[in-house]
PDB file of N, CA and C in Angstrom:
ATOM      1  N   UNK A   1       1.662 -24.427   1.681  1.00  0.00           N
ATOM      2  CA  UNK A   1       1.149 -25.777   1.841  1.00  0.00           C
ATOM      3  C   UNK A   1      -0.370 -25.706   1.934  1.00  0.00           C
ATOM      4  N   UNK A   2      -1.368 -26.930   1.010  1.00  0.00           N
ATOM      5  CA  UNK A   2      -2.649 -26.450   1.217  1.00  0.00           C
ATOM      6  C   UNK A   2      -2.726 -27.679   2.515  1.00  0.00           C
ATOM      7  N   UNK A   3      -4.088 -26.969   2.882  1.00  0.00           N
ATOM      8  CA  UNK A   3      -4.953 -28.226   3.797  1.00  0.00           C
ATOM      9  C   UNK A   3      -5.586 -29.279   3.581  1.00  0.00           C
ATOM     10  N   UNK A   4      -5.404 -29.892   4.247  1.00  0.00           N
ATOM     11  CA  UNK A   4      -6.276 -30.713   4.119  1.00  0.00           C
ATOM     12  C   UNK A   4      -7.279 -31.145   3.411  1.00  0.00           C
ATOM     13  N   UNK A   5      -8.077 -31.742   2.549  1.00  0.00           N
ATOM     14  CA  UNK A   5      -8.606 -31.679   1.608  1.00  0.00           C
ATOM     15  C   UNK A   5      -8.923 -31.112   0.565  1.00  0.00           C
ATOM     16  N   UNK A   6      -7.549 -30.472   0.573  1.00  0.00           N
ATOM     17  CA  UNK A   6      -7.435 -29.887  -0.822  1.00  0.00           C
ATOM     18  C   UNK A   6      -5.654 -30.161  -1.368  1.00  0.00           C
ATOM     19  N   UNK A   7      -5.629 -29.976  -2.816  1.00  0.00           N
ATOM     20  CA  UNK A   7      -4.671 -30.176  -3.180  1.00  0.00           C
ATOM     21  C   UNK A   7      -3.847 -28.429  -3.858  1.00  0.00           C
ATOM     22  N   UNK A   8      -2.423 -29.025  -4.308  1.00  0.00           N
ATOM     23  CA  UNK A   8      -2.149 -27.752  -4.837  1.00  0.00           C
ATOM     24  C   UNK A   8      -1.690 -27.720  -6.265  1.00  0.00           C
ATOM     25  N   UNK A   9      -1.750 -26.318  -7.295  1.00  0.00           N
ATOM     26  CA  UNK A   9      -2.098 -26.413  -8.671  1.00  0.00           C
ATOM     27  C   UNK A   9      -1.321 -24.937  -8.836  1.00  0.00           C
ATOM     28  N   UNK A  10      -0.359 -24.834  -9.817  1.00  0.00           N
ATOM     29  CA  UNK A  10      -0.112 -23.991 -10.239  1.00  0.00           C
ATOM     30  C   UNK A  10      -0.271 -23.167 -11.476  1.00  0.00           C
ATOM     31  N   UNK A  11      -0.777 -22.045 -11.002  1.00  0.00           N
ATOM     32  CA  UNK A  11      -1.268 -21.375 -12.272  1.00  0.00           C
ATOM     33  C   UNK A  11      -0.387 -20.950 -13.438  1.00  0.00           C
ATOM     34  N   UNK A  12      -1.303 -21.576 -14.502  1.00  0.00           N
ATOM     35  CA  UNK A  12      -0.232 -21.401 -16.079  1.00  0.00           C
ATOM     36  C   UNK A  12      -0.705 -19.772 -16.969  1.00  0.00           C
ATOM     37  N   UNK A  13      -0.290 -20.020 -17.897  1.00  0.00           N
ATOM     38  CA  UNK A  13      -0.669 -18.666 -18.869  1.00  0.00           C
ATOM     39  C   UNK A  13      -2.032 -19.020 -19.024  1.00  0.00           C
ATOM     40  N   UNK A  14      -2.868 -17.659 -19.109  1.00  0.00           N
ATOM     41  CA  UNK A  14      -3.906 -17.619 -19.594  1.00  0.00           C
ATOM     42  C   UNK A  14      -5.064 -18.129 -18.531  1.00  0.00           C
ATOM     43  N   UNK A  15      -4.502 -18.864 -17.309  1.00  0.00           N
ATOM     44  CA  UNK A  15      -5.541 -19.262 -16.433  1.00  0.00           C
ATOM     45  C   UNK A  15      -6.126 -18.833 -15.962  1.00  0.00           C
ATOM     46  N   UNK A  16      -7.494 -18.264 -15.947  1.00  0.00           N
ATOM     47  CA  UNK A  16      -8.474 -17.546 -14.912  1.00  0.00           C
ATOM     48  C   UNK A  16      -8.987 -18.582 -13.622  1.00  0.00           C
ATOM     49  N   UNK A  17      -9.490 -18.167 -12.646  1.00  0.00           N
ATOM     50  CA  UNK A  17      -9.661 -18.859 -11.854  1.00  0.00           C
ATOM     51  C   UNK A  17     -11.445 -19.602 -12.309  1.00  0.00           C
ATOM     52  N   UNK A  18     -12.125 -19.334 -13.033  1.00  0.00           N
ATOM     53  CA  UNK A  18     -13.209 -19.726 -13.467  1.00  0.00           C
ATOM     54  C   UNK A  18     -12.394 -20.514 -14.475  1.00  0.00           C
ATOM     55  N   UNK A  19     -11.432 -20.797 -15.239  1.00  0.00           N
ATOM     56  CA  UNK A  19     -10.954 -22.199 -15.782  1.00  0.00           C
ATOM     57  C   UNK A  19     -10.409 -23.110 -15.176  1.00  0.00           C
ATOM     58  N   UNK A  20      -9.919 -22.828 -13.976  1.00  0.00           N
ATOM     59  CA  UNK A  20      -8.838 -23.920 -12.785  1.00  0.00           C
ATOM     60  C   UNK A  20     -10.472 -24.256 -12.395  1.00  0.00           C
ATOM     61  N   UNK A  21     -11.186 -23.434 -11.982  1.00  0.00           N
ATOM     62  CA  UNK A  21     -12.530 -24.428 -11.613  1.00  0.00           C
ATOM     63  C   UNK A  21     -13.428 -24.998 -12.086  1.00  0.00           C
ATOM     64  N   UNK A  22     -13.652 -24.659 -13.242  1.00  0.00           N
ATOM     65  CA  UNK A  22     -14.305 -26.066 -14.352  1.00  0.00           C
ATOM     66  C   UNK A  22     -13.289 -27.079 -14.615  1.00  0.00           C
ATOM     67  N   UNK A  23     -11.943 -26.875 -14.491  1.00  0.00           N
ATOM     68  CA  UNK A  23     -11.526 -27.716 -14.987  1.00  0.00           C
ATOM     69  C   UNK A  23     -11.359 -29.184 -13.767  1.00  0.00           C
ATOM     70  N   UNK A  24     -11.432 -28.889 -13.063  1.00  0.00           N
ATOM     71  CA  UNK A  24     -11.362 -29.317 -11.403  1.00  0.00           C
ATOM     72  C   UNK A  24     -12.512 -29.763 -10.930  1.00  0.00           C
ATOM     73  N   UNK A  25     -14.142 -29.058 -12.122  1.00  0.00           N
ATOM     74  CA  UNK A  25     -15.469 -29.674 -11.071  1.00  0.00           C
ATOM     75  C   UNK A  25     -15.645 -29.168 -10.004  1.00  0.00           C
ATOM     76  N   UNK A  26     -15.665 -27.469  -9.271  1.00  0.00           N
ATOM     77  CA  UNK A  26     -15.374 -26.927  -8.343  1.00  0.00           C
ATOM     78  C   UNK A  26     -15.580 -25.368  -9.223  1.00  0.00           C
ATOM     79  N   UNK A  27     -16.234 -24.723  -8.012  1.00  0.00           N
ATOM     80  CA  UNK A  27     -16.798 -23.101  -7.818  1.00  0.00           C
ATOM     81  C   UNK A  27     -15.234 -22.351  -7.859  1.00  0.00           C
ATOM     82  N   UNK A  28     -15.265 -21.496  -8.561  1.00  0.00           N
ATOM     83  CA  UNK A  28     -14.767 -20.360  -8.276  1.00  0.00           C
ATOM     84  C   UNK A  28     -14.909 -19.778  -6.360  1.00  0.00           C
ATOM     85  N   UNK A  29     -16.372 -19.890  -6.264  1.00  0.00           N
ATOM     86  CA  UNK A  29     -16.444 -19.544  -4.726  1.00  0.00           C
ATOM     87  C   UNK A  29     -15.771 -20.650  -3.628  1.00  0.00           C
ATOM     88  N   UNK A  30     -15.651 -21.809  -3.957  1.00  0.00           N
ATOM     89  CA  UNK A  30     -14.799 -22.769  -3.461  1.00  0.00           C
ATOM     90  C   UNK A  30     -13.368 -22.777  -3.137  1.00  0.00           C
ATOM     91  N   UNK A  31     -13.063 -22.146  -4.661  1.00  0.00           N
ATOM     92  CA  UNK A  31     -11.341 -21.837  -4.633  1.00  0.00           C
ATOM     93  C   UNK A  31     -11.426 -20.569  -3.399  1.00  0.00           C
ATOM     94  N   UNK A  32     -11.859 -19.698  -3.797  1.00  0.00           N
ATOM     95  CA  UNK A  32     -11.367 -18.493  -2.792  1.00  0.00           C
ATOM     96  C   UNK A  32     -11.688 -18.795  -1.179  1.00  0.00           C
ATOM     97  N   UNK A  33     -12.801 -19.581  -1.216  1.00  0.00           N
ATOM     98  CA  UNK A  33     -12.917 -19.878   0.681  1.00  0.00           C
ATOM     99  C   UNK A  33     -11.654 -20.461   0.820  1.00  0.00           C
ATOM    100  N   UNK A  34     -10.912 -21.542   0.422  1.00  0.00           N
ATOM    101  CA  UNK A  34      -9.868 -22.389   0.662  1.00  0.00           C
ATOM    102  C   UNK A  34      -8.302 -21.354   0.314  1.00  0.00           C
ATOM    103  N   UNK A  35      -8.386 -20.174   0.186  1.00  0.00           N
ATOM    104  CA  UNK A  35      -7.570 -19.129  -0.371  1.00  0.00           C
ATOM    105  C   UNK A  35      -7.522 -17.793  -0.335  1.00  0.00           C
ATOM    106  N   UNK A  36      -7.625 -17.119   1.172  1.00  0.00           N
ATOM    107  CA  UNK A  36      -7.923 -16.043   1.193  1.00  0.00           C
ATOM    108  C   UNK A  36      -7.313 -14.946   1.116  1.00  0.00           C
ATOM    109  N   UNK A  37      -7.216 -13.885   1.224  1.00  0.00           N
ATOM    110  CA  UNK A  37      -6.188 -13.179   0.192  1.00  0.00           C
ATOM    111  C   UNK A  37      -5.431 -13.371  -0.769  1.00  0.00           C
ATOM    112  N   UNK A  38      -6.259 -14.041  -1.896  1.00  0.00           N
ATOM    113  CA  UNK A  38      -5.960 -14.108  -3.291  1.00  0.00           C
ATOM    114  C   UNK A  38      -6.677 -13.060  -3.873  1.00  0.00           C
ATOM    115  N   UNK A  39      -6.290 -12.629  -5.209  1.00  0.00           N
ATOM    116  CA  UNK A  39      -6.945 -11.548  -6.016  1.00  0.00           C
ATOM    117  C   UNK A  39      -7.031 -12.146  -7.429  1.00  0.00           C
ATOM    118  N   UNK A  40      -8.667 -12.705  -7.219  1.00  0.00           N
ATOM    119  CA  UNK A  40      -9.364 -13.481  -8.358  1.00  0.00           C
ATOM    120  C   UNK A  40      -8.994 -12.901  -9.677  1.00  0.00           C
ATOM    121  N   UNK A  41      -8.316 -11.348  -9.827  1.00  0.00           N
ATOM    122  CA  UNK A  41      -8.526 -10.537 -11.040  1.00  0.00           C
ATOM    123  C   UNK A  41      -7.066 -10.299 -11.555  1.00  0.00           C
ATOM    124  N   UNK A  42      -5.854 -11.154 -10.624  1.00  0.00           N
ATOM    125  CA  UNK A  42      -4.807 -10.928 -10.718  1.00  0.00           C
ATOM    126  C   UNK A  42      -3.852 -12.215 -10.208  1.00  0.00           C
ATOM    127  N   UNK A  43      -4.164 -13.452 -10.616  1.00  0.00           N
ATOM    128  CA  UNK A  43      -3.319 -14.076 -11.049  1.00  0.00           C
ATOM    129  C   UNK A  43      -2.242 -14.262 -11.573  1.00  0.00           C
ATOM    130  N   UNK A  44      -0.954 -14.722 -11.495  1.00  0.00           N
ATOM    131  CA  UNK A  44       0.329 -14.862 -11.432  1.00  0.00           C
ATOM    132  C   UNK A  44       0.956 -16.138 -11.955  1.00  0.00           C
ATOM    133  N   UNK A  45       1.444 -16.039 -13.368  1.00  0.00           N
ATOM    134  CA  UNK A  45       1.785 -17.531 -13.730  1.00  0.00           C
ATOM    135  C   UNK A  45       2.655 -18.205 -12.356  1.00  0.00           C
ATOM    136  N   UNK A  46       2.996 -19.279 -11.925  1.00  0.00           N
ATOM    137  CA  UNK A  46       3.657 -19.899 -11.341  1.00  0.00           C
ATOM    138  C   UNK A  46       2.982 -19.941 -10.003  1.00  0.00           C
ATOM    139  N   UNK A  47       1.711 -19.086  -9.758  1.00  0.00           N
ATOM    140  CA  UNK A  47       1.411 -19.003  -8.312  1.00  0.00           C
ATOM    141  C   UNK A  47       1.090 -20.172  -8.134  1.00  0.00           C
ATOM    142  N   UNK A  48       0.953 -20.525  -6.597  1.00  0.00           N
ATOM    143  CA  UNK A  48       0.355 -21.617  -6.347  1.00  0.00           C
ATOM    144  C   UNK A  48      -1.013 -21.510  -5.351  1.00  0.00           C
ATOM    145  N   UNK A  49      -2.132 -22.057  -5.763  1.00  0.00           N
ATOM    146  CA  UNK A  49      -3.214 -21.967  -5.247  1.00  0.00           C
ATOM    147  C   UNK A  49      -3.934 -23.621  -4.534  1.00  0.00           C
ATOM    148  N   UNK A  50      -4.692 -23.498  -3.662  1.00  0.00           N
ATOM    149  CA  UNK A  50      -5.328 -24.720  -3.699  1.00  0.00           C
ATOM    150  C   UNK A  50      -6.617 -25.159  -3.976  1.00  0.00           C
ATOM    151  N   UNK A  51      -6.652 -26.143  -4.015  1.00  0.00           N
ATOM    152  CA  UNK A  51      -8.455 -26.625  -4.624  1.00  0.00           C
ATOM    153  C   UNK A  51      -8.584 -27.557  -4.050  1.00  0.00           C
ATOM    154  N   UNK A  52      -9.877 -27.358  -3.886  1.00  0.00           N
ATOM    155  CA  UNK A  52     -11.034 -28.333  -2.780  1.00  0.00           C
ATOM    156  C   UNK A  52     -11.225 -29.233  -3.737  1.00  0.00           C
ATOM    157  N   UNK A  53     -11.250 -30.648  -2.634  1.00  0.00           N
ATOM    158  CA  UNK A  53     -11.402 -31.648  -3.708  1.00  0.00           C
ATOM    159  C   UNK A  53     -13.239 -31.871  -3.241  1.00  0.00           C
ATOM    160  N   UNK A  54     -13.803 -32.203  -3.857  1.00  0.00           N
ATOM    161  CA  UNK A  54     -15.132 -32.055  -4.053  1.00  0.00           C
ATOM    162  C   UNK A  54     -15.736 -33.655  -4.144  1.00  0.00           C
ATOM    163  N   UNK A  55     -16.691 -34.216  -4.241  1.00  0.00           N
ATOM    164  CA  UNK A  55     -17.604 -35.189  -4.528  1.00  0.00           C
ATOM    165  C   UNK A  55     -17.427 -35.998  -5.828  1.00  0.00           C
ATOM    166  N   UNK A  56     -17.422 -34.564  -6.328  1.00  0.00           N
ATOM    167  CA  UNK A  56     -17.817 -34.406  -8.122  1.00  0.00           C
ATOM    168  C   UNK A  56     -16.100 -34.657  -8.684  1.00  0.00           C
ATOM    169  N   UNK A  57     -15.096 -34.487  -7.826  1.00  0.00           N
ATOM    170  CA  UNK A  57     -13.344 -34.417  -8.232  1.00  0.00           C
ATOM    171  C   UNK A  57     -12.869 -35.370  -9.531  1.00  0.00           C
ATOM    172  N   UNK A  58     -13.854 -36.644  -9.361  1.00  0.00           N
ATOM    173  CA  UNK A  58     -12.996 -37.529 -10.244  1.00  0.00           C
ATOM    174  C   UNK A  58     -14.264 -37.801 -11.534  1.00  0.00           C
ATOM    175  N   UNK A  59     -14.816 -37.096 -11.823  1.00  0.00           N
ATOM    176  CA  UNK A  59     -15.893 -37.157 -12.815  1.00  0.00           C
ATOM    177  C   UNK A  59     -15.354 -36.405 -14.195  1.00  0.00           C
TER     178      UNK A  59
END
């Protein structure tokens, strides 16, 4: 379950975490504060991660 101001997104084929965060308007360094012990270099189709919703979210 994520927290609080953030939502949750499951990772598809091919997703790096520098594409879940452009695609979102949101840092790579964003995702991982809100996600700690994740391994940026080893992503998992179906995982589920969360993302900070940001300022910038609906742009």
């Amino acid at each position: 379950m994520c927290p609080m101001g953030t939502f949750a997104h499951t990772v598809r084929y091919r997703e790096t975490l520098w594409v879940i965060a452009r695609k979102y308007n949101t840092t790579v360094n964003a995702i991982l504060a809100v996600n700690p012990g994740i391994d940026p270099y080893n992503l998992r189709i179906g995982q589920i991660i969360c993302i900070p919703m940001t300022n910038n979210f609906f742009r």
